[in-house]
PDB file of N, CA and C in Angstrom:
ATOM      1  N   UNK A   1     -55.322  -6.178 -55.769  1.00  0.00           N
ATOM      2  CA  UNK A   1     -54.274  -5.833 -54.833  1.00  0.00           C
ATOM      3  C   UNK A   1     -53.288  -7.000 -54.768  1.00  0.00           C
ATOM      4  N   UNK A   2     -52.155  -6.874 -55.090  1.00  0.00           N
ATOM      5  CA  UNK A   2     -50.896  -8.043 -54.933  1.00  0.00           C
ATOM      6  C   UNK A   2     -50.837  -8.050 -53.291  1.00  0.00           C
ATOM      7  N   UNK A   3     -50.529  -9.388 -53.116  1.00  0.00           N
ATOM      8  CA  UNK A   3     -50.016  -9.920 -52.172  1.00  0.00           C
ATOM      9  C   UNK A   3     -48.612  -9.894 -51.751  1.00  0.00           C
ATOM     10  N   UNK A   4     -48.061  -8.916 -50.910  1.00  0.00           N
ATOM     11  CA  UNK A   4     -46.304  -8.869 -50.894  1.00  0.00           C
ATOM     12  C   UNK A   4     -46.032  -9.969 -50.114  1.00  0.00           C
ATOM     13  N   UNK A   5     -44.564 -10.743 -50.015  1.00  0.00           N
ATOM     14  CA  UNK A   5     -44.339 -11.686 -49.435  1.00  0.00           C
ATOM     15  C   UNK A   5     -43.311 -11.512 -48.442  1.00  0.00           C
ATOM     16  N   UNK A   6     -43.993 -12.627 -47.955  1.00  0.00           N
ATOM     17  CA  UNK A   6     -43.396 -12.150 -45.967  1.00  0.00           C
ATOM     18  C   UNK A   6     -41.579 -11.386 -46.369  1.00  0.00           C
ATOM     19  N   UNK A   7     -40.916 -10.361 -45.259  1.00  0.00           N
ATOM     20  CA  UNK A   7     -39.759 -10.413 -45.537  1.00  0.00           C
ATOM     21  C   UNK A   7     -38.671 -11.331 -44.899  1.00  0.00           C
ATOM     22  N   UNK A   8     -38.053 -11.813 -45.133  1.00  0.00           N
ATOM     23  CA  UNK A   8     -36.848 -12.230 -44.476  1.00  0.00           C
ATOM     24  C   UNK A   8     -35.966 -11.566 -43.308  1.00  0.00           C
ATOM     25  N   UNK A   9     -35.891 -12.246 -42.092  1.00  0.00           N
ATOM     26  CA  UNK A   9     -35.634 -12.111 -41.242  1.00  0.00           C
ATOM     27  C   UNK A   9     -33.735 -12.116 -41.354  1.00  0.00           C
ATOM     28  N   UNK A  10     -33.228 -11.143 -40.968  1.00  0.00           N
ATOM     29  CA  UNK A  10     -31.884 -11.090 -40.388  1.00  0.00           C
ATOM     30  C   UNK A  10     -31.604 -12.028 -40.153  1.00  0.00           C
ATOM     31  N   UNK A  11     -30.341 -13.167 -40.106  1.00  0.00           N
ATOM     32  CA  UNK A  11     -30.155 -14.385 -39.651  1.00  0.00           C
ATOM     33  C   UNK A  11     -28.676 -14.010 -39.243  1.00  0.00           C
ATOM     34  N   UNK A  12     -28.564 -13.410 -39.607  1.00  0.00           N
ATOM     35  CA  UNK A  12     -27.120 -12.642 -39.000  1.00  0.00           C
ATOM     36  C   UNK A  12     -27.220 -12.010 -38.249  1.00  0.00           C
ATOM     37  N   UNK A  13     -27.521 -11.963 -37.881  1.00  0.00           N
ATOM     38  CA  UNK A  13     -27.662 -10.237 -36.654  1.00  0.00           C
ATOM     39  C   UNK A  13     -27.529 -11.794 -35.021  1.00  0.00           C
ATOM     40  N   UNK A  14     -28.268 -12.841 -35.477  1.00  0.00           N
ATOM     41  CA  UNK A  14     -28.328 -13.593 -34.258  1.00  0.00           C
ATOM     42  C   UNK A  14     -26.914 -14.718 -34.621  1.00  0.00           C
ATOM     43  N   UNK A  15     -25.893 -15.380 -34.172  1.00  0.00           N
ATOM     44  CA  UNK A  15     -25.495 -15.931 -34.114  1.00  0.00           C
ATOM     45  C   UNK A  15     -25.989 -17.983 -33.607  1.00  0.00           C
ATOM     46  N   UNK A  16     -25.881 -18.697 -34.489  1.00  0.00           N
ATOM     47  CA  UNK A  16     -26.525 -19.684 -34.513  1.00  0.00           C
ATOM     48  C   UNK A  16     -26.655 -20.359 -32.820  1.00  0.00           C
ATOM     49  N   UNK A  17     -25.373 -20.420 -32.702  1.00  0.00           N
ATOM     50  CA  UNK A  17     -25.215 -21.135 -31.027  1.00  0.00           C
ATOM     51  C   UNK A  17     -26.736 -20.255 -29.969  1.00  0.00           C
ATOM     52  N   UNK A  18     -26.485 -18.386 -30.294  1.00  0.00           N
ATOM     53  CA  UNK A  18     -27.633 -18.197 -29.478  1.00  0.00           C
ATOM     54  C   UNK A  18     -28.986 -18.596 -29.760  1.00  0.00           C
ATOM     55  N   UNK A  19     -29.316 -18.749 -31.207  1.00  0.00           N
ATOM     56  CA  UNK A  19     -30.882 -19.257 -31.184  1.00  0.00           C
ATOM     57  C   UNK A  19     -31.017 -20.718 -31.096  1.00  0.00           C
ATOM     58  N   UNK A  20     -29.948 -21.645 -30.985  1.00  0.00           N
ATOM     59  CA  UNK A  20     -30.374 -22.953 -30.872  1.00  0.00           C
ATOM     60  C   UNK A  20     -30.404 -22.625 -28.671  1.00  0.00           C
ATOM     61  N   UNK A  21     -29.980 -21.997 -28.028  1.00  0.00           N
ATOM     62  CA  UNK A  21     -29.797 -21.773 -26.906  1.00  0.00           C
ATOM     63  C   UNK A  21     -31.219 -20.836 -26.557  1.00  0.00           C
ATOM     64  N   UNK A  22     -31.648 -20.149 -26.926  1.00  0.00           N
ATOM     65  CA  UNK A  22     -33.316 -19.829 -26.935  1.00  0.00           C
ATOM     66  C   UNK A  22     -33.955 -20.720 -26.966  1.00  0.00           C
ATOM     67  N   UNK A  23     -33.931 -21.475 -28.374  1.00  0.00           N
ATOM     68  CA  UNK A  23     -35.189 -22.518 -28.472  1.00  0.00           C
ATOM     69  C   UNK A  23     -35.045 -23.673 -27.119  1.00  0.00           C
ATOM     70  N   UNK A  24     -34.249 -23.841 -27.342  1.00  0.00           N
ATOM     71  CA  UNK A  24     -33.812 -25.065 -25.962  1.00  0.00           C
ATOM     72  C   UNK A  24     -34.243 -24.575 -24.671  1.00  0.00           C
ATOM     73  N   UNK A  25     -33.927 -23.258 -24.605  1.00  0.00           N
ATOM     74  CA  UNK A  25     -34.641 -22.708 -23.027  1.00  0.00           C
ATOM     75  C   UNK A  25     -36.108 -22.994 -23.304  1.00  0.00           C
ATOM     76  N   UNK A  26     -36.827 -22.230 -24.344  1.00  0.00           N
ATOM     77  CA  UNK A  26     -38.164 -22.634 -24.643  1.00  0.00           C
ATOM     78  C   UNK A  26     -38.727 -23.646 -24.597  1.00  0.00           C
ATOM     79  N   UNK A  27     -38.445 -24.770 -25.076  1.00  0.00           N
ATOM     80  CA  UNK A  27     -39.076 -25.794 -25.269  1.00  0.00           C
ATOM     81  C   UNK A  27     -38.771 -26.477 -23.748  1.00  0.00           C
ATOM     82  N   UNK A  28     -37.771 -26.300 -23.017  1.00  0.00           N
ATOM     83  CA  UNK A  28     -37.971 -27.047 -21.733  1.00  0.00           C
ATOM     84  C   UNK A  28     -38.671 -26.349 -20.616  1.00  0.00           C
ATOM     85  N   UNK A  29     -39.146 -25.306 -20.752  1.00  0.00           N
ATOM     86  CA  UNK A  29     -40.276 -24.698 -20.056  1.00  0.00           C
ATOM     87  C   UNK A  29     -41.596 -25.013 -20.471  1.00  0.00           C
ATOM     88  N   UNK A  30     -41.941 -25.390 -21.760  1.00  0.00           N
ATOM     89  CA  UNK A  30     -43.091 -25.495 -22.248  1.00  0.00           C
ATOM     90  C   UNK A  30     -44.101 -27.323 -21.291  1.00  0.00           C
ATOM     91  N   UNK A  31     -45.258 -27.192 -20.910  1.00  0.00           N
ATOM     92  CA  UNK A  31     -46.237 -27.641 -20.485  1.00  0.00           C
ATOM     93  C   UNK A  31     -45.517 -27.749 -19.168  1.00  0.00           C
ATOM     94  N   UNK A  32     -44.206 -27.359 -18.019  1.00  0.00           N
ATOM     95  CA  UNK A  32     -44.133 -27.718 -16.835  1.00  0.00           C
ATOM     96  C   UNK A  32     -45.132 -26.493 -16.356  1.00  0.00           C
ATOM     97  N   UNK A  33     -45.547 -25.336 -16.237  1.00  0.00           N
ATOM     98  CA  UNK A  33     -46.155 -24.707 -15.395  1.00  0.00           C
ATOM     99  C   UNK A  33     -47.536 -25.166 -15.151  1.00  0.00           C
ATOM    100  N   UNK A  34     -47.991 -25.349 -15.855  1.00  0.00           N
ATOM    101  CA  UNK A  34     -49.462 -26.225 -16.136  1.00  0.00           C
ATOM    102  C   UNK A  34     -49.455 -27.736 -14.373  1.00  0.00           C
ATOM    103  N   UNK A  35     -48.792 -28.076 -14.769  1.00  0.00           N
ATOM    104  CA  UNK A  35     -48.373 -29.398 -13.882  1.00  0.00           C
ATOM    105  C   UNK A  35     -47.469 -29.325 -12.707  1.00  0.00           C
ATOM    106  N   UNK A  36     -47.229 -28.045 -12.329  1.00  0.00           N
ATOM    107  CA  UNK A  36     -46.424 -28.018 -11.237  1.00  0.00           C
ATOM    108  C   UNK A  36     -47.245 -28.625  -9.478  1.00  0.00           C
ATOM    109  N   UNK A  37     -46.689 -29.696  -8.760  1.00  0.00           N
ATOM    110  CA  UNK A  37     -47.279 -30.244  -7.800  1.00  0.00           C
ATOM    111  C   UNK A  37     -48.342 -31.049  -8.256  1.00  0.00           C
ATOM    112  N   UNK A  38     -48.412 -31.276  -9.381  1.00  0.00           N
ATOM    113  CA  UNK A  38     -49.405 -32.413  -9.769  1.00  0.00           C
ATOM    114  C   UNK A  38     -49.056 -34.077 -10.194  1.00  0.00           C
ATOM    115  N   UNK A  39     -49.519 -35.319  -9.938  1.00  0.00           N
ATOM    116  CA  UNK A  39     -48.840 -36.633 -10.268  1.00  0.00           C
ATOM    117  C   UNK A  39     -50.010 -37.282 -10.966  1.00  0.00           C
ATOM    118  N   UNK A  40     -49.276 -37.233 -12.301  1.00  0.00           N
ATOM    119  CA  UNK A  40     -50.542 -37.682 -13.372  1.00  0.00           C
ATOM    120  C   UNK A  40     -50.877 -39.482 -12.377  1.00  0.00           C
ATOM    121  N   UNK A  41     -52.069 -39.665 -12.788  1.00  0.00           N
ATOM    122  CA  UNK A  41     -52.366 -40.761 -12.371  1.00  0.00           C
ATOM    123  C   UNK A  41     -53.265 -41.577 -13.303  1.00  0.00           C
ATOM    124  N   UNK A  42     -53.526 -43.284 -13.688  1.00  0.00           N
ATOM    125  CA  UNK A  42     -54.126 -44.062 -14.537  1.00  0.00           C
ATOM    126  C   UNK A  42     -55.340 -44.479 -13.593  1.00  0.00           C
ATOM    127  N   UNK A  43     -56.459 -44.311 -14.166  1.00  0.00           N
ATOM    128  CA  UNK A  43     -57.691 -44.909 -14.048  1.00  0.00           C
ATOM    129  C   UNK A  43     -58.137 -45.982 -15.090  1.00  0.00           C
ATOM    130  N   UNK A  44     -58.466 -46.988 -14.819  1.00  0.00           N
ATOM    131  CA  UNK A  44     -59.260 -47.809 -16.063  1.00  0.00           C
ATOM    132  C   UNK A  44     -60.620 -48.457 -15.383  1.00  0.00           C
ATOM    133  N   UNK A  45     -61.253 -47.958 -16.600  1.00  0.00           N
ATOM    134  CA  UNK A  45     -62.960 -48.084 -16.142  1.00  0.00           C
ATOM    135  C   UNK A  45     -63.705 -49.124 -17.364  1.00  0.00           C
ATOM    136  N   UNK A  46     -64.386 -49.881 -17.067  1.00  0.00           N
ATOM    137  CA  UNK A  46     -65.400 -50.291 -18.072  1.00  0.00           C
ATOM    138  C   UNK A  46     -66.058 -49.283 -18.842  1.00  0.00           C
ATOM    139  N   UNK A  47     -66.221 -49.421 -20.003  1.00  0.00           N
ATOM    140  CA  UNK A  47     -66.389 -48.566 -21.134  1.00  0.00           C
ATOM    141  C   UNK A  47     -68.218 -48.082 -20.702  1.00  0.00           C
ATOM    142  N   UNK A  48     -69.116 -48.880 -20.138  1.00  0.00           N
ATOM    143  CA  UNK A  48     -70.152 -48.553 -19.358  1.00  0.00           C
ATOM    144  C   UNK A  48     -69.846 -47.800 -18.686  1.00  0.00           C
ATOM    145  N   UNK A  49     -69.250 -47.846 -17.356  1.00  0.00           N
ATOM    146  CA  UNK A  49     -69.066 -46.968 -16.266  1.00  0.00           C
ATOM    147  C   UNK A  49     -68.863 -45.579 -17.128  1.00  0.00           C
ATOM    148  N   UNK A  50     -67.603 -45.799 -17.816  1.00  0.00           N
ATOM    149  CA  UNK A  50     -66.999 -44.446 -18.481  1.00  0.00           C
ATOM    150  C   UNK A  50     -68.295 -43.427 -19.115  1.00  0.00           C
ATOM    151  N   UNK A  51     -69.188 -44.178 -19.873  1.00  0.00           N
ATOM    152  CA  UNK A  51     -70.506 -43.353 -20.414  1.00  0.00           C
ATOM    153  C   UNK A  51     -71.203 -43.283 -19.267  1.00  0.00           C
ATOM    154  N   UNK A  52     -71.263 -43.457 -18.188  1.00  0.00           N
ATOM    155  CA  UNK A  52     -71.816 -43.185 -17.127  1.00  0.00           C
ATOM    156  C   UNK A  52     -71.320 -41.946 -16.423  1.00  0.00           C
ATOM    157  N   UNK A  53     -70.177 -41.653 -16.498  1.00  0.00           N
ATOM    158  CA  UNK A  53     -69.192 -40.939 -16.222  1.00  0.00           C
ATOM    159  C   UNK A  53     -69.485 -39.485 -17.188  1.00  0.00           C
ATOM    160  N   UNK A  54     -69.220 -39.760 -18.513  1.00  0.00           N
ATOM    161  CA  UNK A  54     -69.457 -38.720 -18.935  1.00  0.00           C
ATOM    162  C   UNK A  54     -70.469 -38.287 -19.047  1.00  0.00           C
ATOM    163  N   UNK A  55     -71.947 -38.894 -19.156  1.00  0.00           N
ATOM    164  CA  UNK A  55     -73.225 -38.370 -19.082  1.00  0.00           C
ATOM    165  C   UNK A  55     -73.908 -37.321 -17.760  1.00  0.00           C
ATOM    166  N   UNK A  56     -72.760 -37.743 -16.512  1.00  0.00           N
ATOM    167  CA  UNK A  56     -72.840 -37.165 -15.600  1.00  0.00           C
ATOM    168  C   UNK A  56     -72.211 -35.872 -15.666  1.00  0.00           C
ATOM    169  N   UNK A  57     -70.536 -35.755 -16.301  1.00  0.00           N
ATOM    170  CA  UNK A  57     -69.782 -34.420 -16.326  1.00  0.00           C
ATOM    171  C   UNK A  57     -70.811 -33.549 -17.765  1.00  0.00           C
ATOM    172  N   UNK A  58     -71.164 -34.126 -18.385  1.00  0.00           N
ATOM    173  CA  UNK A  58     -71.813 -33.541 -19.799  1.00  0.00           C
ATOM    174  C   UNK A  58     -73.254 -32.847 -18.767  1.00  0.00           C
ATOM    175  N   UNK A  59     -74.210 -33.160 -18.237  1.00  0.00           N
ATOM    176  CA  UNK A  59     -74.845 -33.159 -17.198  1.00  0.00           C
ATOM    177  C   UNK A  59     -74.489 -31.450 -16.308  1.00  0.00           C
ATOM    178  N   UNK A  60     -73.773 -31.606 -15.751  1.00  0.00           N
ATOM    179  CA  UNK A  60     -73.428 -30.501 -15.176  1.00  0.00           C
ATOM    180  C   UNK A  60     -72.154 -29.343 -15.909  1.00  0.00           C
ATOM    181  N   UNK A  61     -72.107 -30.007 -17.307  1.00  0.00           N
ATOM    182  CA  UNK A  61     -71.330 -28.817 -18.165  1.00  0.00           C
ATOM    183  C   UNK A  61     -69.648 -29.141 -17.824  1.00  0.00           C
ATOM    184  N   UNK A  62     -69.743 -29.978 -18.114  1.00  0.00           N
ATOM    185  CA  UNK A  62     -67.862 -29.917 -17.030  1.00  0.00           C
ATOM    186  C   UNK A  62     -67.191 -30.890 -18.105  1.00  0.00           C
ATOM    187  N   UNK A  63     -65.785 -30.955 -18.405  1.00  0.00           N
ATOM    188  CA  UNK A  63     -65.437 -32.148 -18.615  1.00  0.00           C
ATOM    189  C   UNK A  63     -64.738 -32.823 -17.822  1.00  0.00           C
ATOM    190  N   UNK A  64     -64.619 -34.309 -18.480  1.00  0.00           N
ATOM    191  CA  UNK A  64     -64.686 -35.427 -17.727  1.00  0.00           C
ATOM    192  C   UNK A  64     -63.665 -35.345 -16.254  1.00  0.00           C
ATOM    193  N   UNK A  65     -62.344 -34.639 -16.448  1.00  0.00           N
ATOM    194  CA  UNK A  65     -61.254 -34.546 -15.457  1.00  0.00           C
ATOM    195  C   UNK A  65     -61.968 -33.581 -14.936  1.00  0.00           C
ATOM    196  N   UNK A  66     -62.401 -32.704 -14.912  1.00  0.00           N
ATOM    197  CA  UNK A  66     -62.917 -31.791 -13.583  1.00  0.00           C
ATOM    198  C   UNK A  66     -64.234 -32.462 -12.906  1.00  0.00           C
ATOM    199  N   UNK A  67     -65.030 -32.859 -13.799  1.00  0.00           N
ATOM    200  CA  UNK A  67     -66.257 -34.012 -13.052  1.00  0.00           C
ATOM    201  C   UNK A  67     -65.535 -34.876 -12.132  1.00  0.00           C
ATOM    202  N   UNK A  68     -64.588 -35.427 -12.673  1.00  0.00           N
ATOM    203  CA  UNK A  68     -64.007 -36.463 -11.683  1.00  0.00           C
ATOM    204  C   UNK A  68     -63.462 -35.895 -10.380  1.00  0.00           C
ATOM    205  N   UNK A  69     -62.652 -34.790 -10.622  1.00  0.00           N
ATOM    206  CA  UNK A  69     -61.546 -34.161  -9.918  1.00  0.00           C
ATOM    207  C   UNK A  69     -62.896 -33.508  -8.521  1.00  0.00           C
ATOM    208  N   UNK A  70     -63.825 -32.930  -9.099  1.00  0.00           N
ATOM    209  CA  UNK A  70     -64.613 -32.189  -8.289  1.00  0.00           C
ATOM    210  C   UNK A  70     -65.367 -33.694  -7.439  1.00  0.00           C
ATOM    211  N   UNK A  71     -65.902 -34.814  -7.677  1.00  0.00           N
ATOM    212  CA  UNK A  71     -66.648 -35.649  -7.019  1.00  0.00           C
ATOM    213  C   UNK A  71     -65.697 -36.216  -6.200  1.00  0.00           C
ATOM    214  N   UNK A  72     -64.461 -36.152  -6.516  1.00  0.00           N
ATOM    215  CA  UNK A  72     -63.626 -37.059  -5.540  1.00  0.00           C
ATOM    216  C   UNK A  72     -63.659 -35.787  -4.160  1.00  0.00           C
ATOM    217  N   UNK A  73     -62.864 -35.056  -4.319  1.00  0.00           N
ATOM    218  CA  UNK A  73     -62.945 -33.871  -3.900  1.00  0.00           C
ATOM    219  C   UNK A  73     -63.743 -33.444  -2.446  1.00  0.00           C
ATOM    220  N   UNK A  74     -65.313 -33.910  -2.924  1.00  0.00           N
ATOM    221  CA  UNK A  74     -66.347 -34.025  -2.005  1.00  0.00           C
ATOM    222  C   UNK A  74     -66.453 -35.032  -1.444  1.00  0.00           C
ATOM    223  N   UNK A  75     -66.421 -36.245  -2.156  1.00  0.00           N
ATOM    224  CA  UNK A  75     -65.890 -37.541  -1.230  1.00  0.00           C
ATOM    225  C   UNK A  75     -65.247 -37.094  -0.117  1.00  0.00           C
ATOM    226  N   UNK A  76     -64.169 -36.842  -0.372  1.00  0.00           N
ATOM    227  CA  UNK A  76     -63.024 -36.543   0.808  1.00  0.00           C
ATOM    228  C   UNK A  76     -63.306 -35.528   1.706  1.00  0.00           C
ATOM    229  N   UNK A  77     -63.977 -34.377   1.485  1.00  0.00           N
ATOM    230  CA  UNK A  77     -64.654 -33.433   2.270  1.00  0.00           C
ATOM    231  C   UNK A  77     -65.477 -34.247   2.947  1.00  0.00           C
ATOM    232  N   UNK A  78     -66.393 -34.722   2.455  1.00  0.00           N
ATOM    233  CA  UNK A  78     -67.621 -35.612   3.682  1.00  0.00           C
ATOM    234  C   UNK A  78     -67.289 -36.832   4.379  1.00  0.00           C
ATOM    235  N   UNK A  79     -65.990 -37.100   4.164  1.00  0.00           N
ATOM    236  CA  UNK A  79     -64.946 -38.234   5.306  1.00  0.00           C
ATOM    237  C   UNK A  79     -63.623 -37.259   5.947  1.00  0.00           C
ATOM    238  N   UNK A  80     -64.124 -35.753   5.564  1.00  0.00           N
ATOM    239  CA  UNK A  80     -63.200 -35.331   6.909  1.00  0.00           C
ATOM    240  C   UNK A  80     -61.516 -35.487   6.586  1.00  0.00           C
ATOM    241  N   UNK A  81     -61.490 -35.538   4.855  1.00  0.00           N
ATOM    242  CA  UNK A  81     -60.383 -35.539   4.833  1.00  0.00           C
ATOM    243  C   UNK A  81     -59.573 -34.483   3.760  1.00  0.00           C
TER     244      UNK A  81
END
């Protein structure tokens, strides 16, 4: 059985200004919904602690940002905050 090859897309039918004006809408929507109300933040841990860390999220099936995210979480629940 031959393999037919992809066809070629119309490139006329779209005028250049509108698809560089698509992609541009696209790409500046891309990863904000994910992160909306969120403020990335830096942790630095001793490379111990850190395997301590993950043996615990590996432990209960989780990875490491939700292990973390969930223990802080309860922290703050059991100080009422």
């Amino acid at each position: 059985m031959a393999i037919a090859k992809k066809p070629l897309r119309n490139l006329n039918a779209i005028s250049a200004g509108d698809t560089d004006k698509a992609a541009e809408a696209f790409i500046s929507k891309a990863g904000k919904a994910a992160n909306i109300g969120k403020t990335p933040v830096l942790f630095r841990f001793k490379p111990d602690f850190l395997a301590r860390i993950d043996a615990a999220a590996k432990k209960h099936e989780l990875p490491r940002l939700a292990w973390v995210r969930t223990v802080i979480a309860e922290a703050l629940e059991a100080e009422g905050l």
